[in-house]
PDB file of N, CA and C in Angstrom:
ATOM      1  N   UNK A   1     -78.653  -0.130 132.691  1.00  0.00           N
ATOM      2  CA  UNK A   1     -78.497   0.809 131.600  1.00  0.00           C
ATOM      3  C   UNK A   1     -77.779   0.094 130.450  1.00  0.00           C
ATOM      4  N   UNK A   2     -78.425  -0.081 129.240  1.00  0.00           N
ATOM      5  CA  UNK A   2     -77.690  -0.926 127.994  1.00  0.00           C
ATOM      6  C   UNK A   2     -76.922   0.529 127.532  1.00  0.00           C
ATOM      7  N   UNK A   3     -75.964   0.210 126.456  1.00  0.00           N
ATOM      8  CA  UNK A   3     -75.150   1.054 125.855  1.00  0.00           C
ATOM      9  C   UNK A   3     -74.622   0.242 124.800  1.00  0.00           C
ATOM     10  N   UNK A   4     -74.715   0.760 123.659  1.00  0.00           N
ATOM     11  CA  UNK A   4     -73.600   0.248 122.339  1.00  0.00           C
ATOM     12  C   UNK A   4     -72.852   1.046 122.088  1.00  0.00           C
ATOM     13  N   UNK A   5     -71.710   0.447 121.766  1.00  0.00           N
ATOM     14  CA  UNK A   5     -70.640   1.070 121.264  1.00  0.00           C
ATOM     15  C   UNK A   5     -70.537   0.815 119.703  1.00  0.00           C
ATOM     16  N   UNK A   6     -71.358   0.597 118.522  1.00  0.00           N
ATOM     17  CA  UNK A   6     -71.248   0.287 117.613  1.00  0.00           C
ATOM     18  C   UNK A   6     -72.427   1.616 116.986  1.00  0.00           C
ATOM     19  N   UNK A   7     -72.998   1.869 117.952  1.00  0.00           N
ATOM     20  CA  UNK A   7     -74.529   2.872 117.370  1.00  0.00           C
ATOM     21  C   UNK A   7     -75.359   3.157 118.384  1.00  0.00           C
ATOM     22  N   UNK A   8     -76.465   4.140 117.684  1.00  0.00           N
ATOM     23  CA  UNK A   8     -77.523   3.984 118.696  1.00  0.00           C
ATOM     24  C   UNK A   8     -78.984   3.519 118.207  1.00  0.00           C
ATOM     25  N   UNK A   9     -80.192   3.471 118.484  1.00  0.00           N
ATOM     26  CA  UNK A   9     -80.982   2.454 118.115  1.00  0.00           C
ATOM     27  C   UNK A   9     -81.797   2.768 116.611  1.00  0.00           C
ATOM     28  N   UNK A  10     -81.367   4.130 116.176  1.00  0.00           N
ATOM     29  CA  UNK A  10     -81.697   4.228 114.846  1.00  0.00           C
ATOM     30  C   UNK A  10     -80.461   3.165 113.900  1.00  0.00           C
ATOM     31  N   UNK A  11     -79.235   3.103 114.426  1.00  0.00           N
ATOM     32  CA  UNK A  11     -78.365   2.161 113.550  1.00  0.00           C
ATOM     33  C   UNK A  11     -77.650   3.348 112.926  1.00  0.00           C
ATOM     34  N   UNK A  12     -77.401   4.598 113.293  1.00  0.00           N
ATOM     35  CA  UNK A  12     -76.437   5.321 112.749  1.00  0.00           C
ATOM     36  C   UNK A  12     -75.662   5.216 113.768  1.00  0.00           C
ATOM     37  N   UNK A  13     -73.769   5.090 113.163  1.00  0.00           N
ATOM     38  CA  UNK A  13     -72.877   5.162 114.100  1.00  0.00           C
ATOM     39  C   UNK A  13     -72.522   5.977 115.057  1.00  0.00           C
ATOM     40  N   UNK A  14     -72.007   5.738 116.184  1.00  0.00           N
ATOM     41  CA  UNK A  14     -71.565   6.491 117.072  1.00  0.00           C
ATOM     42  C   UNK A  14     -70.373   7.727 116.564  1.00  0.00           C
ATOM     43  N   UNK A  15     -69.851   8.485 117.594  1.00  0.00           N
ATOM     44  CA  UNK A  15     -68.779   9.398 117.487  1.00  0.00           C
ATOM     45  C   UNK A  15     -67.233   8.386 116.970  1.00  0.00           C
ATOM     46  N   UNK A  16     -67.080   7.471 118.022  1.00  0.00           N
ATOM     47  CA  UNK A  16     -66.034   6.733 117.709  1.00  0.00           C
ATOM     48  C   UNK A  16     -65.755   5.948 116.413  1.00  0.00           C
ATOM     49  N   UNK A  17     -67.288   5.605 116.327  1.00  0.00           N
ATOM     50  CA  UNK A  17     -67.080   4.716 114.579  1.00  0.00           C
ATOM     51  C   UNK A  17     -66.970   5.830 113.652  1.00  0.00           C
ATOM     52  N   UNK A  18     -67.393   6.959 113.758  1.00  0.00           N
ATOM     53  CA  UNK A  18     -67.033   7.770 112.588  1.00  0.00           C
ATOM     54  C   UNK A  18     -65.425   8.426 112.443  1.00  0.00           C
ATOM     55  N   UNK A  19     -65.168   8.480 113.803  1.00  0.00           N
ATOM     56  CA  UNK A  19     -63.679   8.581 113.663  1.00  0.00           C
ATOM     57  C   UNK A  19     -62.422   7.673 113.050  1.00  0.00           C
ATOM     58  N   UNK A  20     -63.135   6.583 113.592  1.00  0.00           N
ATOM     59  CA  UNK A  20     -62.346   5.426 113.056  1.00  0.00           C
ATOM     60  C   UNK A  20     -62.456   4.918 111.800  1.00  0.00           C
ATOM     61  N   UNK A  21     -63.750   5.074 111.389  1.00  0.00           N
ATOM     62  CA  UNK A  21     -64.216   5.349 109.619  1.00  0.00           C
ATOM     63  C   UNK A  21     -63.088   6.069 109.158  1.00  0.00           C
ATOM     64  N   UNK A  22     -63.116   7.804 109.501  1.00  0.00           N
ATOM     65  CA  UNK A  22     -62.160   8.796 108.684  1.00  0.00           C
ATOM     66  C   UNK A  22     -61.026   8.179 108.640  1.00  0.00           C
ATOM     67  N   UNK A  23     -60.371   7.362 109.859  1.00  0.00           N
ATOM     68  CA  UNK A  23     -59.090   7.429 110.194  1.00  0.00           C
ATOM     69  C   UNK A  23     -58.471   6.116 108.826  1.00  0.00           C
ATOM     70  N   UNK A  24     -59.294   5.364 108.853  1.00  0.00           N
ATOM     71  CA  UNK A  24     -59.261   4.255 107.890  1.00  0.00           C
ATOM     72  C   UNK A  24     -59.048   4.427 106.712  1.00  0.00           C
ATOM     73  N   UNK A  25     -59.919   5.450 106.411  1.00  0.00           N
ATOM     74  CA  UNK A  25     -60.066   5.815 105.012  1.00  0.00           C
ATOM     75  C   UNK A  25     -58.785   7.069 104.837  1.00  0.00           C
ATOM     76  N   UNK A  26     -58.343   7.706 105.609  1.00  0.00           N
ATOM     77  CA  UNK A  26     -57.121   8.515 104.935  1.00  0.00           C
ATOM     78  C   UNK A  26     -56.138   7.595 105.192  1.00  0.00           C
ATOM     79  N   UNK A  27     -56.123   6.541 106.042  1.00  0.00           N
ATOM     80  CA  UNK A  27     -54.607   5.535 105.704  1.00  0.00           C
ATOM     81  C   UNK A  27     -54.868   4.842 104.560  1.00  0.00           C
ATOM     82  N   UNK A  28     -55.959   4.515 103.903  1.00  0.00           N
ATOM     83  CA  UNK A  28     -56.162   3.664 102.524  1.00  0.00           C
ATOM     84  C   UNK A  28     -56.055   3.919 101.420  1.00  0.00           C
ATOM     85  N   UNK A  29     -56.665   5.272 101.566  1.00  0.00           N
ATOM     86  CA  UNK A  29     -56.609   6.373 100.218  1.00  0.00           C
ATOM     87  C   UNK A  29     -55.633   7.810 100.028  1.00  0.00           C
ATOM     88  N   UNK A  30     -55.030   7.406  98.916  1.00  0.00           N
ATOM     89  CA  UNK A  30     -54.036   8.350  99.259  1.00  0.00           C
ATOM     90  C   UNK A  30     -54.160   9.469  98.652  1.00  0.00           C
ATOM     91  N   UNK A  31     -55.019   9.508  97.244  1.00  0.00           N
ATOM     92  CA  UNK A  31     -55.254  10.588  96.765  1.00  0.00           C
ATOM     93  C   UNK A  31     -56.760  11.493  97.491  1.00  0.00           C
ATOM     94  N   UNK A  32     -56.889  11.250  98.643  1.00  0.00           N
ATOM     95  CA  UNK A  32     -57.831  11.788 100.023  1.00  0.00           C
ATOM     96  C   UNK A  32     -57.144  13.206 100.311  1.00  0.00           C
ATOM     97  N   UNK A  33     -57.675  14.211 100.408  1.00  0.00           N
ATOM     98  CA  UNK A  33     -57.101  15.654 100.664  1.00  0.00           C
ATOM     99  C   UNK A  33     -57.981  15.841 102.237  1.00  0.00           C
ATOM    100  N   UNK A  34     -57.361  16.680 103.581  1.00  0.00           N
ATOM    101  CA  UNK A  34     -57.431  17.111 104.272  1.00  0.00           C
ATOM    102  C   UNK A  34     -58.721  17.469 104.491  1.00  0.00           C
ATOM    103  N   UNK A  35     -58.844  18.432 103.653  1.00  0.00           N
ATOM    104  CA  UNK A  35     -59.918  19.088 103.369  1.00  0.00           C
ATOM    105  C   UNK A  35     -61.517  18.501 103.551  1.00  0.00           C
ATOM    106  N   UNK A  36     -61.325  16.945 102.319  1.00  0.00           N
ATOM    107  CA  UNK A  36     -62.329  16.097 102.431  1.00  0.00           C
ATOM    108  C   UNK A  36     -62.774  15.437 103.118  1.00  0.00           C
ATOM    109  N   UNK A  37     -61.693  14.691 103.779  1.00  0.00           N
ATOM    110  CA  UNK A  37     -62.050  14.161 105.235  1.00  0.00           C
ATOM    111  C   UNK A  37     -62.656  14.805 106.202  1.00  0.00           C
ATOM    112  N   UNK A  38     -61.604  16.296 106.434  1.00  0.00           N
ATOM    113  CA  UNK A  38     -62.495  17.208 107.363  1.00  0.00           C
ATOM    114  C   UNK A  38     -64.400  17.010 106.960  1.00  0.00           C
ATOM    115  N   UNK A  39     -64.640  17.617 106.179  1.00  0.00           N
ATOM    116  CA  UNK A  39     -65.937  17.873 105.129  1.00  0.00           C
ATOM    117  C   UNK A  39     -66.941  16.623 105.998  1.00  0.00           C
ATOM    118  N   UNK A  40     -66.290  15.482 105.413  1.00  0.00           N
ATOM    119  CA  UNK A  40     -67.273  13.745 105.760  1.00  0.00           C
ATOM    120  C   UNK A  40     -67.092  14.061 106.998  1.00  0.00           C
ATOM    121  N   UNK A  41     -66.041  14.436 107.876  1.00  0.00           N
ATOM    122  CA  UNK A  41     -66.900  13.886 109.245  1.00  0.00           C
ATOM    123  C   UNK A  41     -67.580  14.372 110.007  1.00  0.00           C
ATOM    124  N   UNK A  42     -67.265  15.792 109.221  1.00  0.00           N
ATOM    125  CA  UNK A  42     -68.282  17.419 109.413  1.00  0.00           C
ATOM    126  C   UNK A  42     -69.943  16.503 109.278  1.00  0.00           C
ATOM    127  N   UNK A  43     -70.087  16.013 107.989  1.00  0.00           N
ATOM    128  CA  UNK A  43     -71.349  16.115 107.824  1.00  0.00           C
ATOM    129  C   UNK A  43     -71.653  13.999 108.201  1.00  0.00           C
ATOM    130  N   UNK A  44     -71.237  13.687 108.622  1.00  0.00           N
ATOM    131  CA  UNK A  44     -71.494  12.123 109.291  1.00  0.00           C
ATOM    132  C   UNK A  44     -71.716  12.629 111.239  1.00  0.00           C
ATOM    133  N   UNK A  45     -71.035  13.599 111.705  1.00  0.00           N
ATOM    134  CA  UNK A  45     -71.184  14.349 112.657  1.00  0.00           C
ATOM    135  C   UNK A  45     -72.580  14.800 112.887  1.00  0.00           C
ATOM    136  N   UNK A  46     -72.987  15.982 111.550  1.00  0.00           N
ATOM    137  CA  UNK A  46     -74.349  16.599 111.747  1.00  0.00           C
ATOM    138  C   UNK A  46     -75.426  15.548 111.501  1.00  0.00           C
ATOM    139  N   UNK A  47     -75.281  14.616 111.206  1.00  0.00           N
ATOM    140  CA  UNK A  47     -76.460  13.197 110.623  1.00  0.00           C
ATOM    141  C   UNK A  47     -76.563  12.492 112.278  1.00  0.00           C
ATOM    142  N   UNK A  48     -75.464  12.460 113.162  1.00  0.00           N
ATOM    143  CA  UNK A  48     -75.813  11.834 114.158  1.00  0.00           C
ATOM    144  C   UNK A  48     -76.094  12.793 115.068  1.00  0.00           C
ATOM    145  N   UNK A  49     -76.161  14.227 115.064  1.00  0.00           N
ATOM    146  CA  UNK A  49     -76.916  15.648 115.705  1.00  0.00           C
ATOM    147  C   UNK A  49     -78.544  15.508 115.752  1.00  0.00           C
ATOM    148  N   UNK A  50     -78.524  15.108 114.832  1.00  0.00           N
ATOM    149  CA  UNK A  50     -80.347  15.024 113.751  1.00  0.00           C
ATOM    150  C   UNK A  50     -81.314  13.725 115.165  1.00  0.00           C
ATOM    151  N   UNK A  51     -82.083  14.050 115.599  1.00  0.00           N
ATOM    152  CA  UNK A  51     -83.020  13.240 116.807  1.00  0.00           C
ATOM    153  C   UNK A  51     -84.106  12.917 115.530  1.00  0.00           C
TER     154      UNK A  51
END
């Protein structure tokens, strides 16, 4: 059984890379509101839902 941990074979990221995306980006950016982050990973979430 292969498995990536980077994606799956369309090349959109996994659960973990998008977390670690958000997490990156509210330690970098400071004028980033709660709100927005929530929002992106809401909809980077529903993009990797999509078959």
């Amino acid at each position: 059984m292969n498995t990536k941990s980077s994606g799956d074979k369309a090349g959109q990221p996994d659960y973990s890379e998008i977390i670690k995306k958000a997490y990156e980006k509210g330690v970098n950016e400071q004028d980033i509101t709660l709100q927005e982050m929530i929002e992106n990973i809401k909809y980077e979430l529903k993009s990797i839902m999509i078959i």
